[in-house]
Protein backbone atom coordinates (compact mmCIF):
# COMPACT_ATOMS: atom_id res chain seq x y z
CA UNK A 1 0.00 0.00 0.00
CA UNK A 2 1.72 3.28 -0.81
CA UNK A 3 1.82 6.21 1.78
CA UNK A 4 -0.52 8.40 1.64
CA UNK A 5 0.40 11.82 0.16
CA UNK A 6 1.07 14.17 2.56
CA UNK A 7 3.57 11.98 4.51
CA UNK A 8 6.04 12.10 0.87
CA UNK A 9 7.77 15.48 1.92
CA UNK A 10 8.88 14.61 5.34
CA UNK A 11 9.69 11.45 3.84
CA UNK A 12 11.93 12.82 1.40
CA UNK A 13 13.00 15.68 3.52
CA UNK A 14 14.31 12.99 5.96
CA UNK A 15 15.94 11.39 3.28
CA UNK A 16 17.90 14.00 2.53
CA UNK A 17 18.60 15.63 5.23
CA UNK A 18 16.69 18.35 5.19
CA UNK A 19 14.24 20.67 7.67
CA UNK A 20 11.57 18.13 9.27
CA UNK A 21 8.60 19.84 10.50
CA UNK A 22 8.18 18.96 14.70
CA UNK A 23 5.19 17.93 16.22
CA UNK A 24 3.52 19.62 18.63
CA UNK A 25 4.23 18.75 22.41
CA UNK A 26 1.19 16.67 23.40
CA UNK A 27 -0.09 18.98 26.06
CA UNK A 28 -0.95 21.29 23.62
CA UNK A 29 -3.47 19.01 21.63
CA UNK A 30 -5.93 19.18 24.08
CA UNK A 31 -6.81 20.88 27.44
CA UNK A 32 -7.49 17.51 29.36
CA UNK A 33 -3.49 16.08 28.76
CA UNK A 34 -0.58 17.29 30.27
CA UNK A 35 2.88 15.40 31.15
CA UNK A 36 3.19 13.89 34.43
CA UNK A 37 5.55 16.40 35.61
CA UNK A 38 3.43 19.67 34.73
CA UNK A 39 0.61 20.79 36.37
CA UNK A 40 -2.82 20.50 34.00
CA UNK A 41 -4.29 22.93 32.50
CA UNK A 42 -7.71 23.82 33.68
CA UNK A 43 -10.41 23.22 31.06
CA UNK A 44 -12.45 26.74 32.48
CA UNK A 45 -11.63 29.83 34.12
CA UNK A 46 -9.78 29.67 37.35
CA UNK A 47 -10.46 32.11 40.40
CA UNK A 48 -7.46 33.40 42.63
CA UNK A 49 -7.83 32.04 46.19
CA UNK A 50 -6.30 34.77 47.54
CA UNK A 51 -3.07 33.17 48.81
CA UNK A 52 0.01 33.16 46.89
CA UNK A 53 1.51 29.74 47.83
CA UNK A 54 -1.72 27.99 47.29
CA UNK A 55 -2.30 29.60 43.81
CA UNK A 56 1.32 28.30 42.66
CA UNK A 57 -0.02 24.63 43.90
CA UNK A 58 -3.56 24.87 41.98
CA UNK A 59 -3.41 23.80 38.52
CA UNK A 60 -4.12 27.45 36.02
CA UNK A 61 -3.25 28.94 39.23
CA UNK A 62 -6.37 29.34 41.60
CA UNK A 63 -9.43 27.52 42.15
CA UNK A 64 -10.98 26.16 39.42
CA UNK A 65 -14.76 26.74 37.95
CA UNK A 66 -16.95 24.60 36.25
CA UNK A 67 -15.73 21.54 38.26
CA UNK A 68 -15.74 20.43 42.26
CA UNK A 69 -13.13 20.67 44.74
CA UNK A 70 -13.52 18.84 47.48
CA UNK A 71 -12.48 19.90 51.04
CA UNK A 72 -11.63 17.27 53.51
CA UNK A 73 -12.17 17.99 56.98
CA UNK A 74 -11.48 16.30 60.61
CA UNK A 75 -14.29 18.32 61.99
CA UNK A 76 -15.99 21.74 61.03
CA UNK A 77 -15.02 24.75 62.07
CA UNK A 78 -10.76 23.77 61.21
CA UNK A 79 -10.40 26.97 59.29
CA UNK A 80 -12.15 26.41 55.74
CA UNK A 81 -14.24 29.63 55.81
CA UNK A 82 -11.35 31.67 56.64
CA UNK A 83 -9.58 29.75 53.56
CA UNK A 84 -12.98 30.72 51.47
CA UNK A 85 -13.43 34.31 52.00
CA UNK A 86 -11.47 35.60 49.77
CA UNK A 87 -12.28 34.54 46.54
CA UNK A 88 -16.12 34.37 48.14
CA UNK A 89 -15.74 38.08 48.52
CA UNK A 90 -14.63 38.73 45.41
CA UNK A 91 -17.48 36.87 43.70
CA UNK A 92 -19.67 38.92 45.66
CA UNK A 93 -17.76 42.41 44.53
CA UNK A 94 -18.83 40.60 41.07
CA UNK A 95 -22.71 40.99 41.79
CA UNK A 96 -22.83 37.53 42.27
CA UNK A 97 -24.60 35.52 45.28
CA UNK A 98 -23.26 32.40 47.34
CA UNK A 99 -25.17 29.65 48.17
CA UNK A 100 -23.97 27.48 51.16
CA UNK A 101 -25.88 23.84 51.34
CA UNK A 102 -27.03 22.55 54.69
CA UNK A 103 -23.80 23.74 56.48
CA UNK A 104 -23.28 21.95 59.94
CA UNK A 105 -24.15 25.41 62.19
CA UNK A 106 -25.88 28.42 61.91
CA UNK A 107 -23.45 31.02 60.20
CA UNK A 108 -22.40 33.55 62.11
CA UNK A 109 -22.95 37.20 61.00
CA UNK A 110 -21.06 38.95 62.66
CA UNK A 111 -17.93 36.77 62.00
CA UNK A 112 -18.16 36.30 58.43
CA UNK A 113 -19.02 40.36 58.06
CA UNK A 114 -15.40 40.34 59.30
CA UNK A 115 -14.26 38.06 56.69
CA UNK A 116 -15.56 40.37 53.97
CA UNK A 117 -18.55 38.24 53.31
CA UNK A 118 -21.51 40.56 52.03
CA UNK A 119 -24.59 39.26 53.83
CA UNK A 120 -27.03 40.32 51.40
CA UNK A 121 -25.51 37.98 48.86
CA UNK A 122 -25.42 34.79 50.21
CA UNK A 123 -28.16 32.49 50.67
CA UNK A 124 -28.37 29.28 53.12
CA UNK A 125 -30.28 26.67 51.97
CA UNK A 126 -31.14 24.00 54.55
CA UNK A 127 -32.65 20.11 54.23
CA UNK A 128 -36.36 20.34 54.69
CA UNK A 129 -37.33 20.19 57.86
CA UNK A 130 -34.24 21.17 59.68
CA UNK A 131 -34.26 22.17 63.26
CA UNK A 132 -36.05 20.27 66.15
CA UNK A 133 -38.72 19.01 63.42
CA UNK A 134 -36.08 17.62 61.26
CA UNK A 135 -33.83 15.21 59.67
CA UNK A 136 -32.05 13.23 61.96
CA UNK A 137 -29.45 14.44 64.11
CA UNK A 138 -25.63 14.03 65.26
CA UNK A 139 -24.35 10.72 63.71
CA UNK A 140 -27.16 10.38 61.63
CA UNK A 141 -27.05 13.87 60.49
CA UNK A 142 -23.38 13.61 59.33
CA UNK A 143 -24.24 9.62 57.03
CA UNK A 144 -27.53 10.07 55.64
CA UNK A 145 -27.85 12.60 52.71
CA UNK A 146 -31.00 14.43 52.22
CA UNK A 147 -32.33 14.13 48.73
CA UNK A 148 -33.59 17.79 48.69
CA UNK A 149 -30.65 18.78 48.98
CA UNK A 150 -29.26 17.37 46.61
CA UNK A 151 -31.11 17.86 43.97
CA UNK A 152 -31.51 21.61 45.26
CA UNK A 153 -27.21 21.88 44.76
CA UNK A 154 -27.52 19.96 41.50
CA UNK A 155 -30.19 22.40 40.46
CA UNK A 156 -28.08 25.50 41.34
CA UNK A 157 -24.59 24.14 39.57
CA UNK A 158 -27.14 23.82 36.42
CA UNK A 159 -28.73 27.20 36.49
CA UNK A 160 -25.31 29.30 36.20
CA UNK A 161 -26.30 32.12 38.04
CA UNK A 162 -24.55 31.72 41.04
CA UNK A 163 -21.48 32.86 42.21
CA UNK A 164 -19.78 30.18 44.19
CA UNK A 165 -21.15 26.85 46.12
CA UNK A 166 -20.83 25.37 49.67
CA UNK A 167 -22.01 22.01 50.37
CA UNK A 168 -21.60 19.94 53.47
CA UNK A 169 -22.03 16.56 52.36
CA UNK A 170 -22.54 14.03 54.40
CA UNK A 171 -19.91 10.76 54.72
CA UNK A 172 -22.60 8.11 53.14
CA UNK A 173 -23.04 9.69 49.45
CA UNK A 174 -23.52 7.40 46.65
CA UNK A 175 -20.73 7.67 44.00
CA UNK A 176 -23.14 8.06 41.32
CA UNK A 177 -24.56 11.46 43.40
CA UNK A 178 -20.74 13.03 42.80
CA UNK A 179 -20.68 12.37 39.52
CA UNK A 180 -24.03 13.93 38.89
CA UNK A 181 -22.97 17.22 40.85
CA UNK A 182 -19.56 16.80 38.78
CA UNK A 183 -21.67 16.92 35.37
CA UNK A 184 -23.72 19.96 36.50
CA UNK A 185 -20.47 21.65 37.76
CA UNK A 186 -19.35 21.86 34.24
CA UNK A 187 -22.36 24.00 34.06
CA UNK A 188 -21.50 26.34 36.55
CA UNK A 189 -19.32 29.40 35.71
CA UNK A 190 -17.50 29.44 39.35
CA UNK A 191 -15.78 27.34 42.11
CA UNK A 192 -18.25 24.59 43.89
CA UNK A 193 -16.96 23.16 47.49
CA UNK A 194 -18.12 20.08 48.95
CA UNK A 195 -17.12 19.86 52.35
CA UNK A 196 -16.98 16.40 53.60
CA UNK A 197 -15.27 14.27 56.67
CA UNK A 198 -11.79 13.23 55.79
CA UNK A 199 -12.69 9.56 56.55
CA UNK A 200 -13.95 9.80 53.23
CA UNK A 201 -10.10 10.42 51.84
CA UNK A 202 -9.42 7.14 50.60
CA UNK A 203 -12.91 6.76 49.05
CA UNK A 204 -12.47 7.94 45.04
CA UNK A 205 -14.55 10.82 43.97
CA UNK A 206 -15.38 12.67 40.72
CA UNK A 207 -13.87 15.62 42.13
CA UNK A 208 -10.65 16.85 39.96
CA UNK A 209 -9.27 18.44 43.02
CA UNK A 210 -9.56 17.04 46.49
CA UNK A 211 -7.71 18.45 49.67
CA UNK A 212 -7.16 17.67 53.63
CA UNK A 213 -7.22 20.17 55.77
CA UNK A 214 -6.01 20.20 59.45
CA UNK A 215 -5.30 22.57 62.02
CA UNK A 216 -1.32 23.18 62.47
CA UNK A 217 -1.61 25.46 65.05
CA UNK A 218 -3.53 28.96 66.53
CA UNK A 219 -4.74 30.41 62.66
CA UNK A 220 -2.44 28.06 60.78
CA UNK A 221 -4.05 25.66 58.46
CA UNK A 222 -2.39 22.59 57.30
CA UNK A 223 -3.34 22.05 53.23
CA UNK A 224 -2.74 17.92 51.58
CA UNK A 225 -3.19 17.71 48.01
CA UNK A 226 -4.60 14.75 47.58
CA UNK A 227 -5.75 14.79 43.97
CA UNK A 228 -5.09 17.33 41.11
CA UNK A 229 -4.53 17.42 37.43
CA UNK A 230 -0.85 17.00 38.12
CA UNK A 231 2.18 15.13 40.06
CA UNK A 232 1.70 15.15 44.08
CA UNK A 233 3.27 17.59 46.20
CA UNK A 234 6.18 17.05 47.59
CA UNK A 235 5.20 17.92 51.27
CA UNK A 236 1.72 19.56 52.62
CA UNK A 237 1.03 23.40 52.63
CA UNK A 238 0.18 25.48 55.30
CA UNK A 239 -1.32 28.58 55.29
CA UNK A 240 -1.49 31.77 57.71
CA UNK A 241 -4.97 32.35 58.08
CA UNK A 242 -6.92 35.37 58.71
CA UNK A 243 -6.50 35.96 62.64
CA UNK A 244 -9.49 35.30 65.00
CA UNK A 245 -7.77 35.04 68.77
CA UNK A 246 -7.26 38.07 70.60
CA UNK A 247 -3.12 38.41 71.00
CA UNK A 248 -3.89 37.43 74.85
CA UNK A 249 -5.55 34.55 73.53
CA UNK A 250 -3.36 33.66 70.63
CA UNK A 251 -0.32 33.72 73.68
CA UNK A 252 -2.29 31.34 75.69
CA UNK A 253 -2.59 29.16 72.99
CA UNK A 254 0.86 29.10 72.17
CA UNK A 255 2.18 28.03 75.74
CA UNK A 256 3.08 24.65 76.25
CA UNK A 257 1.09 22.11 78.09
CA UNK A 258 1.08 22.83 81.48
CA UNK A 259 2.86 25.94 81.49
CA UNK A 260 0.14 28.17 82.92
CA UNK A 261 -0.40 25.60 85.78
CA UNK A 262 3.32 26.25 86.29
CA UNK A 263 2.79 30.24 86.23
CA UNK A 264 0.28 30.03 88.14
CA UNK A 265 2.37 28.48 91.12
CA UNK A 266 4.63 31.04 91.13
CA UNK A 267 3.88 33.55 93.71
CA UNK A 268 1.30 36.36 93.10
CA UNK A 269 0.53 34.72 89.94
CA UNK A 270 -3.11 34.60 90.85
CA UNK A 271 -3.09 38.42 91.52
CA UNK A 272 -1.80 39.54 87.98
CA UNK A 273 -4.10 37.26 86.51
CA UNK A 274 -7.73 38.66 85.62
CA UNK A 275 -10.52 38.00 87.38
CA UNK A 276 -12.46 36.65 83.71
CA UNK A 277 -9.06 34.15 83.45
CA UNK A 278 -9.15 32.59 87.18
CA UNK A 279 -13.06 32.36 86.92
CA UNK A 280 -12.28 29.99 83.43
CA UNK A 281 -10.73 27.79 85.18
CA UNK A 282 -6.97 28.81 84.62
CA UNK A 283 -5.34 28.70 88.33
């Protein structure tokens, strides 16, 4: 069978030693490929998370839209608002709302005001019947997923008029449920967050970017990439987080174990101490 035509001139140019055109490199064919030691290429728009160090670790250099990231927690409350703000801020500077998904407390307005989270843009959406009539709580709570829910966060990733998601998912969620909410991500021109236990971090998800995060010490925040369109870090990430302790507080914190019993031995400790500090406990 002869060649077909166009492959005669590099033929003959390799023949005789002349110019050969070069492929492409393959990472350029197509969004989804990259080599194994580059980061991917995201296949939308990517939002800036606000911190330097993490941008450089994200591939296209941020969080990424129209696809889920998955936050793995111990417990809530470790420091993933704080880690959120920003770029949930500057979504709302954008005109556009946030939508947080049956989150595991009532948020606090005062504290996320400080965070630069605009109130008037951000809607809480809660399974039906929450509160004392409602789904079940504690363990329960946290294994069983509410189907409202759901489909109430698949129906928002669809509609594309919303800023930025938040969804505490619980640990029991069938695989088939992520990649639903993966599908409609790709819908969804901004970053969507499902926050789920970190039991759940040798499960596999449909997520394209999965972290842990821990505490690693008074507002420090401890960041494993466990999956992302590129090789694995070489060591986790921590972050210095907006401050929330008071500096007497953040000092307290920082004292080794059983160094304020020890202070508080020493003579007229109890004096200098205030009254609010002795009366919690601290002797």
């Amino acid at each position: 069978m002869r060649p077909p035509r166009g492959d005669a001139p590099s033929l003959r140019g390799l023949a005789s030693g002349g110019p050969v055109d070069t492929p492409p490199p393959p990472e350029t064919l197509h969004p989804a490929l990259w080599r194994a030691h580059q980061l991917g290429r995201p296949g939308a728009a990517v939002l800036a998370s606000g911190y330097p160090e993490l941008d450089a670790q994200l591939p296209g250099g941020g969080w990424p839209a129209g696809a889920l990231t998955e936050l793995l927690l111990p417990h809530p409350g470790v420091g993933e608002l704080r880690l959120l703000a920003p770029v949930l801020a500057a979504l709302q500077h954008q005109q556009r709302c946030v939508m947080c998904f049956d989150p595991p407390a009532a948020p606090c307005a005062w504290a996320l005001r400080a965070l630069g989270i605009d109130l008037q843009r951000l809607v809480v959406v809660q399974a039906r019947g929450a509160g004392r009539h409602g789904v079940p709580k504690g363990r329960a709570r946290a294994l069983l997923p509410a189907a409202d829910v759901l489909w109430a966060l698949e129906q928002a990733l669809k509609s594309g008029h919303v800023g930025a998601v938040l969804a505490w998912l619980p640990a029991r969620l069938p695989v088939e449920a992520l990649r639903r909410l993966q599908l409609a991500a790709q819908s969804h021109a901004g970053p969507a967050f499902l926050l789920r236990d970190a039991q759940m971090r040798s499960q596999p998800s449909a997520a394209p970017l999965r972290l842990l995060l821990t505490s690693a010490g008074p507002d420090l925040l401890r960041l494993t990439l466990l999956k992302r369109r590129g090789p694995p870090p070489a060591q986790p990430l921590v972050l210095a987080l907006p401050a929330v302790l008071s500096p007497t507080a953040l000092a307290r914190a920082l004292q080794p174990a059983g160094s304020a019993d020890r202070a508080a031995d020493l003579p007229g400790a109890g004096a200098a101490m205030p009254a609010a500090a002795r009366r919690a406990g601290v002797r």
